[in-house]
C-alpha atoms as a PDB file:
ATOM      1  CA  UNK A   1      -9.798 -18.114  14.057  1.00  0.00           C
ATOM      2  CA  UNK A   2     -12.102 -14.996  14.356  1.00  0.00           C
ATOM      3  CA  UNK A   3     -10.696 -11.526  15.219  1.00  0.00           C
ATOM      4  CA  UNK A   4     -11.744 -11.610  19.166  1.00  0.00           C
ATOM      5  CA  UNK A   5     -12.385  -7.828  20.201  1.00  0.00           C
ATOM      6  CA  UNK A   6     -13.352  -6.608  23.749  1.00  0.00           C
ATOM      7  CA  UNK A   7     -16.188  -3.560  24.189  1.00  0.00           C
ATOM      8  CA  UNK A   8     -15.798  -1.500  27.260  1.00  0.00           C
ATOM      9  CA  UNK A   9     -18.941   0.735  28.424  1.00  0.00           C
ATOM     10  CA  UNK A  10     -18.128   3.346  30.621  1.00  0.00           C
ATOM     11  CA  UNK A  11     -20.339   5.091  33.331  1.00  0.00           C
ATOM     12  CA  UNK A  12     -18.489   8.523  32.213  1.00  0.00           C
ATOM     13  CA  UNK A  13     -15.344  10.168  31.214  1.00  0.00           C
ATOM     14  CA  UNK A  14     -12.299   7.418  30.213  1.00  0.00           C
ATOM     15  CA  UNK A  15     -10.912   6.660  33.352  1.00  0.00           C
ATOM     16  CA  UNK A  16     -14.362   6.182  35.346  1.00  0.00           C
ATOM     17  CA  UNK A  17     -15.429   2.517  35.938  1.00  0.00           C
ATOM     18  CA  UNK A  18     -16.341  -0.072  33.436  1.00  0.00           C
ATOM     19  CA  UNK A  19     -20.392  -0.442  32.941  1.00  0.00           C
ATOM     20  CA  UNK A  20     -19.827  -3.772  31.268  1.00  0.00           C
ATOM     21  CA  UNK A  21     -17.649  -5.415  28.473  1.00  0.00           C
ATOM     22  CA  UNK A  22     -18.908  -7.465  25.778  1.00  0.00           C
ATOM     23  CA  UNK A  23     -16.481  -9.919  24.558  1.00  0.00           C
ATOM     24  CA  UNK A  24     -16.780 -10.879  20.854  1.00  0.00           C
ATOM     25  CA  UNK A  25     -15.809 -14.365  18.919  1.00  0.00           C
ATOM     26  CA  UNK A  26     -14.875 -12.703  15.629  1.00  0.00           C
ATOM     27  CA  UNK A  27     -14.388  -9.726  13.035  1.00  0.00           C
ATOM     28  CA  UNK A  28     -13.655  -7.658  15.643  1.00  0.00           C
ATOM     29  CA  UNK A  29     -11.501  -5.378  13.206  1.00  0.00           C
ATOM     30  CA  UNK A  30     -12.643  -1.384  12.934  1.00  0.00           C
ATOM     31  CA  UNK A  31     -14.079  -2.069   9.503  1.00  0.00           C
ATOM     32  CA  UNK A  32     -16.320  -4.748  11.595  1.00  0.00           C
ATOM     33  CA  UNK A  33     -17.357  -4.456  14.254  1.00  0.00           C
ATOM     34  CA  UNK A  34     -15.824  -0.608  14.873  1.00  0.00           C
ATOM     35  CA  UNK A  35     -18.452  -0.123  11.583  1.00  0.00           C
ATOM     36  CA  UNK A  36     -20.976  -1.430  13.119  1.00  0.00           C
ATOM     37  CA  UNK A  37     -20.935   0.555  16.537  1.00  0.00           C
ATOM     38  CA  UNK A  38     -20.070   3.505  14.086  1.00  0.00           C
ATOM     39  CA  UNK A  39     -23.683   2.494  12.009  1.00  0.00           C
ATOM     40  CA  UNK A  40     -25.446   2.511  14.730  1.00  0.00           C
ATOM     41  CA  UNK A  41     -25.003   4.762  17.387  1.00  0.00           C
ATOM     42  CA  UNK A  42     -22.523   7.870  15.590  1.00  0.00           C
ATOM     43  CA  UNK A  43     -25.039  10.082  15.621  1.00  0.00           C
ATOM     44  CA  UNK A  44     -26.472   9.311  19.226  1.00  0.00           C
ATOM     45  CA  UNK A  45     -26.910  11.861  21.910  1.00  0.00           C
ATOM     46  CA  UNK A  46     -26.504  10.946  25.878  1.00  0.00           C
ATOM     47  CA  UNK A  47     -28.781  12.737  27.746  1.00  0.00           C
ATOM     48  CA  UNK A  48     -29.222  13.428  31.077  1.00  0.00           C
ATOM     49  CA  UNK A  49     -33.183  12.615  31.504  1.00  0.00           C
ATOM     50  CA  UNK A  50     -35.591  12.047  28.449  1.00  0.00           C
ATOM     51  CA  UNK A  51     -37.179  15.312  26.358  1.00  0.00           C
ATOM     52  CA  UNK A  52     -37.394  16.314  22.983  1.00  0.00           C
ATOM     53  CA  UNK A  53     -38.496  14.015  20.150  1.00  0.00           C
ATOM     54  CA  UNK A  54     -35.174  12.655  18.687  1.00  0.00           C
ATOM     55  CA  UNK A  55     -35.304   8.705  19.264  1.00  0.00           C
ATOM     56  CA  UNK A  56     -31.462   8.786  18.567  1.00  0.00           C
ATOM     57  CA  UNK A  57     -30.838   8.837  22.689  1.00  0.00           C
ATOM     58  CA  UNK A  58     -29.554   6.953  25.752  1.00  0.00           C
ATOM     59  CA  UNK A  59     -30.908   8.382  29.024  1.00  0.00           C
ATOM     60  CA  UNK A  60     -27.342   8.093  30.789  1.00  0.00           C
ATOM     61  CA  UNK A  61     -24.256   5.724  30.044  1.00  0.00           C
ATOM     62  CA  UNK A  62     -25.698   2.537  31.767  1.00  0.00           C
ATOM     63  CA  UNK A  63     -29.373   2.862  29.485  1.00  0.00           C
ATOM     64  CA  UNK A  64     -26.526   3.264  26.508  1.00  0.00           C
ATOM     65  CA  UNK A  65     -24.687  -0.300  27.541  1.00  0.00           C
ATOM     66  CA  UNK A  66     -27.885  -2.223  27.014  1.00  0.00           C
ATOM     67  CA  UNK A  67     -28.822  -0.730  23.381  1.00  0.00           C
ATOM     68  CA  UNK A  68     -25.563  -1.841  22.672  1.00  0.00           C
ATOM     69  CA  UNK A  69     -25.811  -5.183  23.544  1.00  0.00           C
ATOM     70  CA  UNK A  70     -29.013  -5.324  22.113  1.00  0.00           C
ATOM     71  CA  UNK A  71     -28.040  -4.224  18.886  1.00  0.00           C
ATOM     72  CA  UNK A  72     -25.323  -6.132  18.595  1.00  0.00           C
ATOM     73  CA  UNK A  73     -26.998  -9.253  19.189  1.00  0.00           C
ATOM     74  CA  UNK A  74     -29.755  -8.318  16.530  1.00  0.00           C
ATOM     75  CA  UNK A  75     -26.972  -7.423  13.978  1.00  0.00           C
ATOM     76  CA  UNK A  76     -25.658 -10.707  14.849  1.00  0.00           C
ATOM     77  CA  UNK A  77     -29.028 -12.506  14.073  1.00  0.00           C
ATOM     78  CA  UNK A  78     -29.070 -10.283  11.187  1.00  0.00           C
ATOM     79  CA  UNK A  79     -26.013 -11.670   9.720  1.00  0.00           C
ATOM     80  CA  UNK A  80     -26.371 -14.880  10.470  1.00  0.00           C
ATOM     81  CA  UNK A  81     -29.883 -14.644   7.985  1.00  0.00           C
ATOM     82  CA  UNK A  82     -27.336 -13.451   5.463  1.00  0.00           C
ATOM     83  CA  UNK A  83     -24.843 -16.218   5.145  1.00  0.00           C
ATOM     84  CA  UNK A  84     -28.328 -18.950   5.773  1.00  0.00           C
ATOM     85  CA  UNK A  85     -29.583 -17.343   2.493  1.00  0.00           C
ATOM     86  CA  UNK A  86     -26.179 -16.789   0.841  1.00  0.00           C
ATOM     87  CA  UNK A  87     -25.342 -20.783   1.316  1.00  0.00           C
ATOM     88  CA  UNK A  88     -28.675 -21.981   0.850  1.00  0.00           C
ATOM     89  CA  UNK A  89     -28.214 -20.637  -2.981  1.00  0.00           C
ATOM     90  CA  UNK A  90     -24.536 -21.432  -3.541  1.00  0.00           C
ATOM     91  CA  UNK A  91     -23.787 -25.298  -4.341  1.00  0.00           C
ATOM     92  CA  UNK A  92     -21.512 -26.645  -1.651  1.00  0.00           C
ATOM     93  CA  UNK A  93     -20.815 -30.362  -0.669  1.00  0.00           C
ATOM     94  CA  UNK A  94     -22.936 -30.058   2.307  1.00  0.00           C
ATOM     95  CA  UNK A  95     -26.344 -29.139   0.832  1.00  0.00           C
ATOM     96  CA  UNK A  96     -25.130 -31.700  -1.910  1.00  0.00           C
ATOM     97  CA  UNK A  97     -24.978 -34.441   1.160  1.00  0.00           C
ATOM     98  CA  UNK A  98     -28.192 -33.513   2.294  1.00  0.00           C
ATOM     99  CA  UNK A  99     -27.508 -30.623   5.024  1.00  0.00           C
ATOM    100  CA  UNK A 100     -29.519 -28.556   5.982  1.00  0.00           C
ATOM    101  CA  UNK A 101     -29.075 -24.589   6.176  1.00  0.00           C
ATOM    102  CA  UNK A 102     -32.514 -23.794   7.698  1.00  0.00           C
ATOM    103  CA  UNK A 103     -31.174 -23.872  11.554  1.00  0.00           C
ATOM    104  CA  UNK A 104     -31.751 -21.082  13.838  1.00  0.00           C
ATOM    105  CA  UNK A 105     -30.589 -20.774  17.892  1.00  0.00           C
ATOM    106  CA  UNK A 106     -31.769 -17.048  18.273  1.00  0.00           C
ATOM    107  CA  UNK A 107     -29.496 -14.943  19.426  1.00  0.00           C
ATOM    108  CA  UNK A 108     -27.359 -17.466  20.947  1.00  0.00           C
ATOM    109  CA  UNK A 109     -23.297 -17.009  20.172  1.00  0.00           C
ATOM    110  CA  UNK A 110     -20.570 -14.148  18.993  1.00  0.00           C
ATOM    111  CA  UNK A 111     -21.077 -11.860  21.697  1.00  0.00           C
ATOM    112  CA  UNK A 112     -20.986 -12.946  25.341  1.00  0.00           C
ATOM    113  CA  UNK A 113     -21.444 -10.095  28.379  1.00  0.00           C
ATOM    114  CA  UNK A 114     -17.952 -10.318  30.932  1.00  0.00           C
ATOM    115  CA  UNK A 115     -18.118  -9.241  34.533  1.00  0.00           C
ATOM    116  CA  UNK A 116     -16.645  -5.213  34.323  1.00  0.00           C
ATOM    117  CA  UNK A 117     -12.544  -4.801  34.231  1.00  0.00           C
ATOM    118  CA  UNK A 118     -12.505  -8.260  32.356  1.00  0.00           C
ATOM    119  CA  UNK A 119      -9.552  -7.740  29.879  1.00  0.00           C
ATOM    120  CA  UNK A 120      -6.709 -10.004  28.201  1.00  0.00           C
ATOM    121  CA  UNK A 121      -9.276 -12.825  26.622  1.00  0.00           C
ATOM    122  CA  UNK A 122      -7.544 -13.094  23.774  1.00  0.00           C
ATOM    123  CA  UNK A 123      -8.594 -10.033  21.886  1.00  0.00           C
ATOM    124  CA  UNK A 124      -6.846  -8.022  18.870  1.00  0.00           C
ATOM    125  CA  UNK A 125      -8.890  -4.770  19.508  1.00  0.00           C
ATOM    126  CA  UNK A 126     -10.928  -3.294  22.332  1.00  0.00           C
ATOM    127  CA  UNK A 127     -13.467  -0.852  21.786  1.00  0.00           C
ATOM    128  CA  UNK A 128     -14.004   1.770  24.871  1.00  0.00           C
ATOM    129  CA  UNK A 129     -17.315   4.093  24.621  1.00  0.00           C
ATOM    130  CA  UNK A 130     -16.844   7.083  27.363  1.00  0.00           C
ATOM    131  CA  UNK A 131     -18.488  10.375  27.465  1.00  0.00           C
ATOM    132  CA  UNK A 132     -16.932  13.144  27.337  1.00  0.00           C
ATOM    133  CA  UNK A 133     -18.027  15.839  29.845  1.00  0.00           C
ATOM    134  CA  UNK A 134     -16.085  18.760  28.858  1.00  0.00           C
ATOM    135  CA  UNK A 135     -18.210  20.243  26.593  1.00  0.00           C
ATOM    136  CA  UNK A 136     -21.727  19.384  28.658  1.00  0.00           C
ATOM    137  CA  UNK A 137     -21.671  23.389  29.909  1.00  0.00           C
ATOM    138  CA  UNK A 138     -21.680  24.283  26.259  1.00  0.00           C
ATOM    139  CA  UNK A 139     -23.922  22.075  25.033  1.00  0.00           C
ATOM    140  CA  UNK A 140     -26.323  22.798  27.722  1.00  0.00           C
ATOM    141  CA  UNK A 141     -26.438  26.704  27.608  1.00  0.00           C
ATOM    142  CA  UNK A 142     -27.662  26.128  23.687  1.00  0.00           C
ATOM    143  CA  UNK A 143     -30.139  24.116  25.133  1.00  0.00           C
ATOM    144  CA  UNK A 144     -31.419  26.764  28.118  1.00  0.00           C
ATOM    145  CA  UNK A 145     -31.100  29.724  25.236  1.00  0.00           C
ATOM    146  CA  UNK A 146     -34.055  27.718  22.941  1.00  0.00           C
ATOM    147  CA  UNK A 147     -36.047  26.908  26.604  1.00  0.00           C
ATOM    148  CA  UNK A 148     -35.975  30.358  27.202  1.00  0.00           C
ATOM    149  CA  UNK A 149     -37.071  31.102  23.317  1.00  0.00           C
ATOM    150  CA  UNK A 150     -40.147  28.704  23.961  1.00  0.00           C
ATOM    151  CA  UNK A 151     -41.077  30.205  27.040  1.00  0.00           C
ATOM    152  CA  UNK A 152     -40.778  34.508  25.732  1.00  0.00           C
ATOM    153  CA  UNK A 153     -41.940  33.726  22.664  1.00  0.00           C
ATOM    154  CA  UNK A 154     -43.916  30.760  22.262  1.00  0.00           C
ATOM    155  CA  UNK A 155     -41.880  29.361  19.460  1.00  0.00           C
ATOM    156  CA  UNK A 156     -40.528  25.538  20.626  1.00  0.00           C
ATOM    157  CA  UNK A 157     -39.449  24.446  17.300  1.00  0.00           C
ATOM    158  CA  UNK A 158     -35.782  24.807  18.140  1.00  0.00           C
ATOM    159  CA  UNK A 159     -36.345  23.175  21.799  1.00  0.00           C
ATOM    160  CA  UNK A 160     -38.051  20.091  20.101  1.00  0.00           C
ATOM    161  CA  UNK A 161     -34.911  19.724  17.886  1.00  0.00           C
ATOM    162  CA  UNK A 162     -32.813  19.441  21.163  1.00  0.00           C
ATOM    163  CA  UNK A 163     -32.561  17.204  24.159  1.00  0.00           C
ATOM    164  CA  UNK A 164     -30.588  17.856  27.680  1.00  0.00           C
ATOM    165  CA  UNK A 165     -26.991  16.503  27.154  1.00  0.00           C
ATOM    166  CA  UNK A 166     -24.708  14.926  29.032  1.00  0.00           C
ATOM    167  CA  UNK A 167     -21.618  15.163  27.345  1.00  0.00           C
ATOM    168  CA  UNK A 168     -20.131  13.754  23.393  1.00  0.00           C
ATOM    169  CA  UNK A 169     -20.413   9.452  23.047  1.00  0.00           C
ATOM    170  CA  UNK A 170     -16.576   8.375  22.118  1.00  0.00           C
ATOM    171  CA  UNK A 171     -14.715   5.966  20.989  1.00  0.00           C
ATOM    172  CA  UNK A 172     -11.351   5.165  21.803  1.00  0.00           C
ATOM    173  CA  UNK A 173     -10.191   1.738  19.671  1.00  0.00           C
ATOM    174  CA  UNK A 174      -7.068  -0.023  21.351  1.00  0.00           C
ATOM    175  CA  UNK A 175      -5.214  -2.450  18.945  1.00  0.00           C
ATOM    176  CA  UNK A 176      -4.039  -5.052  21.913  1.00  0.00           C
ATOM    177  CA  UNK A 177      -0.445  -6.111  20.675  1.00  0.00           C
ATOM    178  CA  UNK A 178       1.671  -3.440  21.021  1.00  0.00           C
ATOM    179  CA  UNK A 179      -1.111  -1.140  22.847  1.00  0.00           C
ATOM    180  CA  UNK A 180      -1.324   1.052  20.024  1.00  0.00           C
ATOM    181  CA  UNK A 181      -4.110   3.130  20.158  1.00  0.00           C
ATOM    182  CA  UNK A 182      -5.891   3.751  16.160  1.00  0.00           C
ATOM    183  CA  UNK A 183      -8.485   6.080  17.300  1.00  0.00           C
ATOM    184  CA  UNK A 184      -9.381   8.367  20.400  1.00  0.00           C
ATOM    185  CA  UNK A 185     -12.462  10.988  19.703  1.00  0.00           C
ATOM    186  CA  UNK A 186     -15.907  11.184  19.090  1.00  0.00           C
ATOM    187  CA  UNK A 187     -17.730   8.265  17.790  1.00  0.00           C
ATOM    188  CA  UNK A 188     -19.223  10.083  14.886  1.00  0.00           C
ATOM    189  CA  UNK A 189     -15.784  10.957  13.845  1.00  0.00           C
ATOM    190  CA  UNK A 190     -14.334   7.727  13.677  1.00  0.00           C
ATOM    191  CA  UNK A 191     -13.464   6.276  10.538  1.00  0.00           C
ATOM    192  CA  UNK A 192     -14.000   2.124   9.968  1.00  0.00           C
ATOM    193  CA  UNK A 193     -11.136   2.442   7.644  1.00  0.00           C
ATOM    194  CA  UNK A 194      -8.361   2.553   9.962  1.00  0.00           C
ATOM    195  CA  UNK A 195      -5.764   0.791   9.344  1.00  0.00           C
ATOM    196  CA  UNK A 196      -3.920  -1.626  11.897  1.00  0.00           C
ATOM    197  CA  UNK A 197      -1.145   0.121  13.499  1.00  0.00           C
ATOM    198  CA  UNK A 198       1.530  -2.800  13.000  1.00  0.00           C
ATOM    199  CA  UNK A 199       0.395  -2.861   9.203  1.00  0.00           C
ATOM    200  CA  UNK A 200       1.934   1.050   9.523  1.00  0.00           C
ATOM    201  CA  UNK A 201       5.147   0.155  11.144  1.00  0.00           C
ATOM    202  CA  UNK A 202       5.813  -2.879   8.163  1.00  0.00           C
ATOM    203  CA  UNK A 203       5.664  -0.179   5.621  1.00  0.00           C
ATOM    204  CA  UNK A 204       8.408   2.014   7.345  1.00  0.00           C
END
């Protein structure tokens, strides 16, 4: 049976309501899927309307929830080639019986999109992506100081390097039995490698 994980989108700090959550069949461990989400979207930025040049961006929480399902599904597609290739070269009793590797359904399976506040499905881990607001003052006043750089002196080269912000993408990862919590911060902090809390307690 496949490591079953929940993903929780927020529309803004922790506690604020769920955007969605995206319910996954399997490998839902931090060096998994937590990886993945790390891959792809640690060094993104959530703004608070589009400017600048960096593609790395979600235009709010709710534009951030469907890039994530998107991207999930196309890693899933993605890996899916993988194993198709990896079996199609490996000798195995049912390419020996005449089987056939060469299917393909699309996107179709491993992740499946749950009404919000769906939780208790049978997951080992949930994944929660919130913004943190607490900083947005101090990210935006670096942002006004290179406006106001363009505008006295002429020189943008700073503003094109930097976008409005809306606050720091995080993760918190939940590991469901027990409710132990293995990481709370931002996303581009968190490290795949973390170990399952109830591995910890059987060393003690």
């Amino acid at each position: 049976m496949g490591t079953r994980s929940l993903t929780i989108v927020k529309e803004g700090g922790k506690d604020s309501d769920d955007i969605c959550v995206l319910y996954g069949q399997m490998d839902g461990y931090p060096d998994g899927l937590g990886a993945i989400i790390k891959r792809l979207f640690g060094d993104f930025v959530i703004v608070n309307g589009l400017q600048g040049k960096s593609p790395q961006v979600a235009n709010g929480m709710s534009c951030f929830a469907a890039q994530l399902i998107t991207q999930l599904k196309n890693e899933h597609v993605k890996q899916r080639q993988k194993t198709r290739d990896i079996m199609k070269a490996t000798p195995h009793p049912f390419a020996e019986a005449g089987g056939n590797w060469d299917w393909d359904d699309g996107m179709a399976g491993q992740y499946y999109l749950y009404p919000a506040g769906t939780r208790d499905c049978g997951e080992s881990y949930l994944y929660t992506l919130y913004l943190d607001e607490s900083k947005e003052a101090e990210l935006r006043k670096e942002y006004d100081e290179a406006v106001m750089k363009w505008r006295v002196e002429g020189d943008r080269s700073d503003l094109d390097k930097l976008i409005p912000p809306a606050g720091i993408l995080c993760l918190m990862v939940e590991y469901a039995y027990g409710d132990k919590v293995v990481y709370d911060g931002p996303l581009a902090d968190f490290d795949p490698k973390a170990r399952d809390p109830n591995l910890e307690d059987d060393d003690e």
